[in-house]
Protein backbone atom coordinates (compact mmCIF):
# COMPACT_ATOMS: atom_id res chain seq x y z
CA UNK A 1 1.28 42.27 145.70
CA UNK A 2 4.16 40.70 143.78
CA UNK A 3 7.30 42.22 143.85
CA UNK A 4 8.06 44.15 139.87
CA UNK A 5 10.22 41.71 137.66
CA UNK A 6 13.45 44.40 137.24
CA UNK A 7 14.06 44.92 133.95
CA UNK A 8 16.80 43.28 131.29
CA UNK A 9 19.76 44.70 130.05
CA UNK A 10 19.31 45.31 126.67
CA UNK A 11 22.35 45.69 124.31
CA UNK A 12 20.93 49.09 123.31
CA UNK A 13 20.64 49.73 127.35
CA UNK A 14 24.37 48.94 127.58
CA UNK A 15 25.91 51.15 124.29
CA UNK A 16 24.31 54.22 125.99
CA UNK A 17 25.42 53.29 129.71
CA UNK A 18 28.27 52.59 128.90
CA UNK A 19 29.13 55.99 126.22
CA UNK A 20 27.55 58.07 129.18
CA UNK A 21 29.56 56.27 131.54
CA UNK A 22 32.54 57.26 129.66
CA UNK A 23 31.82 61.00 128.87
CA UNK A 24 30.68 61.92 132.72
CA UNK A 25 33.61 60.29 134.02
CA UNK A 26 36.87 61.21 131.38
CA UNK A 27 35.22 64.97 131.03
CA UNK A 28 34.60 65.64 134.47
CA UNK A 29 38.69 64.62 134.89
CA UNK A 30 39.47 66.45 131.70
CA UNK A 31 37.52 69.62 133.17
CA UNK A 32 39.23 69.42 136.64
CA UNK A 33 42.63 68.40 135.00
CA UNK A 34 42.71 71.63 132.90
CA UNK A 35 42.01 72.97 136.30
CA UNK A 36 45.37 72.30 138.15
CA UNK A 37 48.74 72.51 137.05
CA UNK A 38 51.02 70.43 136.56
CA UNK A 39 51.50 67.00 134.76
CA UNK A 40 48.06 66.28 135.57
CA UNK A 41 47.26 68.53 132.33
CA UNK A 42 49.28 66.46 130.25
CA UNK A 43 46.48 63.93 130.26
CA UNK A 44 43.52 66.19 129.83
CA UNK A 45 43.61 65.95 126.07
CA UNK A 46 43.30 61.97 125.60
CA UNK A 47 40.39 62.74 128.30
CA UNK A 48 38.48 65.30 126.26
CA UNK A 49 38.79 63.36 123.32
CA UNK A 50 38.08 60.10 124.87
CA UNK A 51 34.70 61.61 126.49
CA UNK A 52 33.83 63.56 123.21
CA UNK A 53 34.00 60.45 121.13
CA UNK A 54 32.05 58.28 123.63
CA UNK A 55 29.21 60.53 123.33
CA UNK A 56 29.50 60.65 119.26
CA UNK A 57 29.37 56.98 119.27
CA UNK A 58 25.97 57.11 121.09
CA UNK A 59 24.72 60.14 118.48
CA UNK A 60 25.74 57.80 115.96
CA UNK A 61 24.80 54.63 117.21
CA UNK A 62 21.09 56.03 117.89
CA UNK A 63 20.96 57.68 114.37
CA UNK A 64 22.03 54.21 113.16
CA UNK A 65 19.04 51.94 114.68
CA UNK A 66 16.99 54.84 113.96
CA UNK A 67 17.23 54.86 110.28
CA UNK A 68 17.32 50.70 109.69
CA UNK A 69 14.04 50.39 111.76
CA UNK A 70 12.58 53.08 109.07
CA UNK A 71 14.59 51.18 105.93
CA UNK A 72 13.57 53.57 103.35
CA UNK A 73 12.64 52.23 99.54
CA UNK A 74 13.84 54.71 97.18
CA UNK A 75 15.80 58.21 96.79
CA UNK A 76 13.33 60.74 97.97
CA UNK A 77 12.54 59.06 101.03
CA UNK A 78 16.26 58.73 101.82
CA UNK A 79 16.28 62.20 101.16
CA UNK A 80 13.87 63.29 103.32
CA UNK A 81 15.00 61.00 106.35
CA UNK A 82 18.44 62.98 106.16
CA UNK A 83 16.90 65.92 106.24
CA UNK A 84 15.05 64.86 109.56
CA UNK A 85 18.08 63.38 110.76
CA UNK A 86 20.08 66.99 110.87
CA UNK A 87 17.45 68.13 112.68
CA UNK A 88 17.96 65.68 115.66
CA UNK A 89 19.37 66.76 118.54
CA UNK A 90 21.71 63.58 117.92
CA UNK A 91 22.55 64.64 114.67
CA UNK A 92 23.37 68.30 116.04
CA UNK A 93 25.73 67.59 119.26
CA UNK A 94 28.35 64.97 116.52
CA UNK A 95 28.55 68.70 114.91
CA UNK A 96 29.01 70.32 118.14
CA UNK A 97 31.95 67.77 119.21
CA UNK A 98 33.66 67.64 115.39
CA UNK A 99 33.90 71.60 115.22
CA UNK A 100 33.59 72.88 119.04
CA UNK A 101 35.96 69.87 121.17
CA UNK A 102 37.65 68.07 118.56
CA UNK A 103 38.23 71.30 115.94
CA UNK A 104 40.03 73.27 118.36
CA UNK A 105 43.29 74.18 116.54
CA UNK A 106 45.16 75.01 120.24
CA UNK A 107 45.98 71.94 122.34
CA UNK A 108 42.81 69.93 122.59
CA UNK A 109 42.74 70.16 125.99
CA UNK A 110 42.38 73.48 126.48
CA UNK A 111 38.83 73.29 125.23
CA UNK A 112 37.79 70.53 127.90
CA UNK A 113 35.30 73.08 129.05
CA UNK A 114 33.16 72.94 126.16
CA UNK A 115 32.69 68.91 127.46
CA UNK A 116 30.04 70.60 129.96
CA UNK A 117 26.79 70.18 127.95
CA UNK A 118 28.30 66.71 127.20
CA UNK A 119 28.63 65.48 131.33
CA UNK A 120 25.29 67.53 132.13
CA UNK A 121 23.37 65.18 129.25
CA UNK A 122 25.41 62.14 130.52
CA UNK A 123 24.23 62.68 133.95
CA UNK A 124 20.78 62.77 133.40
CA UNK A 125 21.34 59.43 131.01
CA UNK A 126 22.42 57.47 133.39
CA UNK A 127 20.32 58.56 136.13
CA UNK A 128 17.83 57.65 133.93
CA UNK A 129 19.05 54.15 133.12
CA UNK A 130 19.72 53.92 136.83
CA UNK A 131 16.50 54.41 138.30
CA UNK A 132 14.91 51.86 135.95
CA UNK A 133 16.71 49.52 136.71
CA UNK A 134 16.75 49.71 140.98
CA UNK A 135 13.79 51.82 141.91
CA UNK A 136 11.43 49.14 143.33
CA UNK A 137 7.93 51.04 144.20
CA UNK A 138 9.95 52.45 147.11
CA UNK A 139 10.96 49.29 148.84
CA UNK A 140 14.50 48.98 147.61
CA UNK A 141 17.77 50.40 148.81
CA UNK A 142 17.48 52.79 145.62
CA UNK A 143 14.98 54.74 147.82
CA UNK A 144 15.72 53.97 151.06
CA UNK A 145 19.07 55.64 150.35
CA UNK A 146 17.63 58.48 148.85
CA UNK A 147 18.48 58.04 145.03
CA UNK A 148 14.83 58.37 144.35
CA UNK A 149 14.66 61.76 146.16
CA UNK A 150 17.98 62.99 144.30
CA UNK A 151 16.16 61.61 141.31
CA UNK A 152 12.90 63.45 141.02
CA UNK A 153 15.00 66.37 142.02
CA UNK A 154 17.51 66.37 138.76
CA UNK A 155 13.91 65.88 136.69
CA UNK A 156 12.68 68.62 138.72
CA UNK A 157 15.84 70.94 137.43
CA UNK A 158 15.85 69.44 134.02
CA UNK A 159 15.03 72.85 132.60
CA UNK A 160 17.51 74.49 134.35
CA UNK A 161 19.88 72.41 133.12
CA UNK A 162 19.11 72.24 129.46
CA UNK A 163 19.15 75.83 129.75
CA UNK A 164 22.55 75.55 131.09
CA UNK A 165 23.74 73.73 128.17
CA UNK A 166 22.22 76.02 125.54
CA UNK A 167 24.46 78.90 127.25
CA UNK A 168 27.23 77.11 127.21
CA UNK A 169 26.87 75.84 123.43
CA UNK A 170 26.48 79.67 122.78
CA UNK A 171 28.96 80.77 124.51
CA UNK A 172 31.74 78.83 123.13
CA UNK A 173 31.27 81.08 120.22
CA UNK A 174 33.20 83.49 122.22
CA UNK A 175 36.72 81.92 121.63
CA UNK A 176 36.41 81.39 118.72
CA UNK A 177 35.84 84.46 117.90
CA UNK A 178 38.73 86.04 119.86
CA UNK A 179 40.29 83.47 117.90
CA UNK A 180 40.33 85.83 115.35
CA UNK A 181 43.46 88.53 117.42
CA UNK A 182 45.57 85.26 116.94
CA UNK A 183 47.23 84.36 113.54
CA UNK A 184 48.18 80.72 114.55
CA UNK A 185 44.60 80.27 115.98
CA UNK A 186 42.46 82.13 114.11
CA UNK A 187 39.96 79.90 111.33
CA UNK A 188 37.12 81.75 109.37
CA UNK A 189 35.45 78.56 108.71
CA UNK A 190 35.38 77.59 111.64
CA UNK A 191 33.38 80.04 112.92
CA UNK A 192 31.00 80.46 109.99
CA UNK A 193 30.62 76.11 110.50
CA UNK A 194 29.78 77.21 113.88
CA UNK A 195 27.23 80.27 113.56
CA UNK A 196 25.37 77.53 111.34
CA UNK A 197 25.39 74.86 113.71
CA UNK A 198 23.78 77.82 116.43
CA UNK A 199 21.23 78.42 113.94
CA UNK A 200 20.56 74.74 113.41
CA UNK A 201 19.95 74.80 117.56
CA UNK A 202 17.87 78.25 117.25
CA UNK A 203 15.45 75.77 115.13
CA UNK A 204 15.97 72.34 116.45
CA UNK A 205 12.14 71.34 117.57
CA UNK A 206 13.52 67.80 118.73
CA UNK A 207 12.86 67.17 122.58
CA UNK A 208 15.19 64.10 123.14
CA UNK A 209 19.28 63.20 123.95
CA UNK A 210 20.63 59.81 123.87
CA UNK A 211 17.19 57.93 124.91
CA UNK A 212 16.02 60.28 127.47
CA UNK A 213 13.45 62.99 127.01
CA UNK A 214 13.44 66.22 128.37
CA UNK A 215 10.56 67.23 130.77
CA UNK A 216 9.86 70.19 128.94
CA UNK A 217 9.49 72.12 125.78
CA UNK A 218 12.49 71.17 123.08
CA UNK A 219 15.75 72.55 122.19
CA UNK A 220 14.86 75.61 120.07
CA UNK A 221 12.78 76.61 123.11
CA UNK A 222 16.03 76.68 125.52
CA UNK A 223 18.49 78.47 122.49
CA UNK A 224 15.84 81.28 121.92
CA UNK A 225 15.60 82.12 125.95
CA UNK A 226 18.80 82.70 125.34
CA UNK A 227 19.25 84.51 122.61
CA UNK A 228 16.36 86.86 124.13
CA UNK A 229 18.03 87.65 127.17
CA UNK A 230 21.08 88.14 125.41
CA UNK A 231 19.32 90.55 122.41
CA UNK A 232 18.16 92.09 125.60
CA UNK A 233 20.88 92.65 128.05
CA UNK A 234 23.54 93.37 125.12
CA UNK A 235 22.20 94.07 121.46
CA UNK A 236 19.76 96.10 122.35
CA UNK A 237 21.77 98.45 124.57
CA UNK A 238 23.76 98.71 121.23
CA UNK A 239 24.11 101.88 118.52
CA UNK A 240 20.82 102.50 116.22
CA UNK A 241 23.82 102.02 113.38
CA UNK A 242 25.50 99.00 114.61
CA UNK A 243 21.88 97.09 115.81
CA UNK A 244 21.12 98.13 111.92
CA UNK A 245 24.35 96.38 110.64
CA UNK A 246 23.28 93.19 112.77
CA UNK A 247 19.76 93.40 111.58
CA UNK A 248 20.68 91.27 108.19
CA UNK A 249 22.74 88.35 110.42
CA UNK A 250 19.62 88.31 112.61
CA UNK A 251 16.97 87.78 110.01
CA UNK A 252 18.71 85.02 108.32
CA UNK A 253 19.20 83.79 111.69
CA UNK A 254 16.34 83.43 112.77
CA UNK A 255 14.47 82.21 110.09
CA UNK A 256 14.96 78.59 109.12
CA UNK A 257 15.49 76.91 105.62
């Protein structure tokens, strides 16, 4: 049997290796540099911003060749496509880096943990990208190594992880809203930009990041686990009055547009 012909690099291929490249590496340093004292924090900012805009360039860049390989004719289809294209998951984490990393009015680097979601979807990009390109039917160092293994085990986990990242989009909610004890720091529209982008995620029915897609279910699947254990563990252990009070914010919520 002939050996498989790897494939090319693509200039598509590259863009997204190389913004994933760039997010996994300057937010994992960003993360750890916020981490340790010293003047190693001085460079966490140009880090978080640095990773965050690497992976808004791939959002962007995907949204881009998306909508000239559909090239629509007239208003209403143009319409239409933007509607479809806020309901990407591409579309979705450019709002979660404008108002969740790059909005933060402290110093920007104290929000390099909000880059997590960002290096988790990074990750599985180029891990992706990787074993396309050097898995050979088991007969390559790819595998003899054990990449392949460690590969079919992060695909295994996938749900675990995109589970991960719909706590922690949910849970940066929390600043901000303790935001709200500090004058200098405190920003209602921020927060109400932010409740809307949640709800946009509590619907979001798309199933792909970057060019990979995930193994199971889509996001709005991931957000509402969440949601439900939350409503479980906290709301519902809640006052009858103050569950009442909450009952408004939940409908609109929960139903979409």
């Amino acid at each position: 049997m002939a050996p498989t012909t790897p494939p090319r690099l693509d200039f598509r291929t590259a863009v997204f290796t190389a913004c994933a490249l760039a997010t996994c590496t300057c937010g994992s340093l960003a993360v750890f540099g916020a981490l340790i004292p010293g003047r190693a924090r001085e460079y966490v900012a140009v880090l978080t911003s640095v990773a965050c805009y690497a992976s808004m360039i791939a959002f962007a860049y995907r949204i881009a060749y998306t909508m000239k390989t559909r090239a629509p004719r007239d208003v209403a289809t143009m319409k239409t496509m933007m509607v479809e294209i806020t309901q990407t998951n591409g579309f979705q984490m450019i709002v979660y880096c404008a108002i969740g990393v790059l909005g933060m009015k402290r110093r920007r680097g104290a929000n390099a943990p909000a880059l997590a979601p960002l290096i988790l979807l990074s990750f599985y990009q180029l891990a992706a990208t990787a074993h396309k390109f050097f898995e050979r039917d088991g007969r390559g160092y790819w595998s003899k190594l054990g990449f392949s293994r460690a590969f079919a085990t992060a695909q295994a986990n996938m749900e675990l992880a995109l589970a991960m990242c719909a706590t922690m989009e949910i849970s940066l909610l929390t600043p901000m809203l303790l935001d709200f004890l500090s004058k200098e720091h405190r920003s209602v529209s921020r927060v109400l930009a932010y409740v809307q982008f949640l709800r946009t995620r509590y619907h979001c029915q798309d199933n792909t990041i970057y060019r990979i897609k995930f193994t199971a279910h889509n996001t709005a699947y991931y957000h509402r686990e969440v949601w439900s254990t939350m409503d479980e563990k906290l709301f519902q252990k809640l006052p009858a009055a103050a569950r009442g009070r909450l009952q408004f914010i939940a409908t609109w919520f929960t139903t979409p547009r």
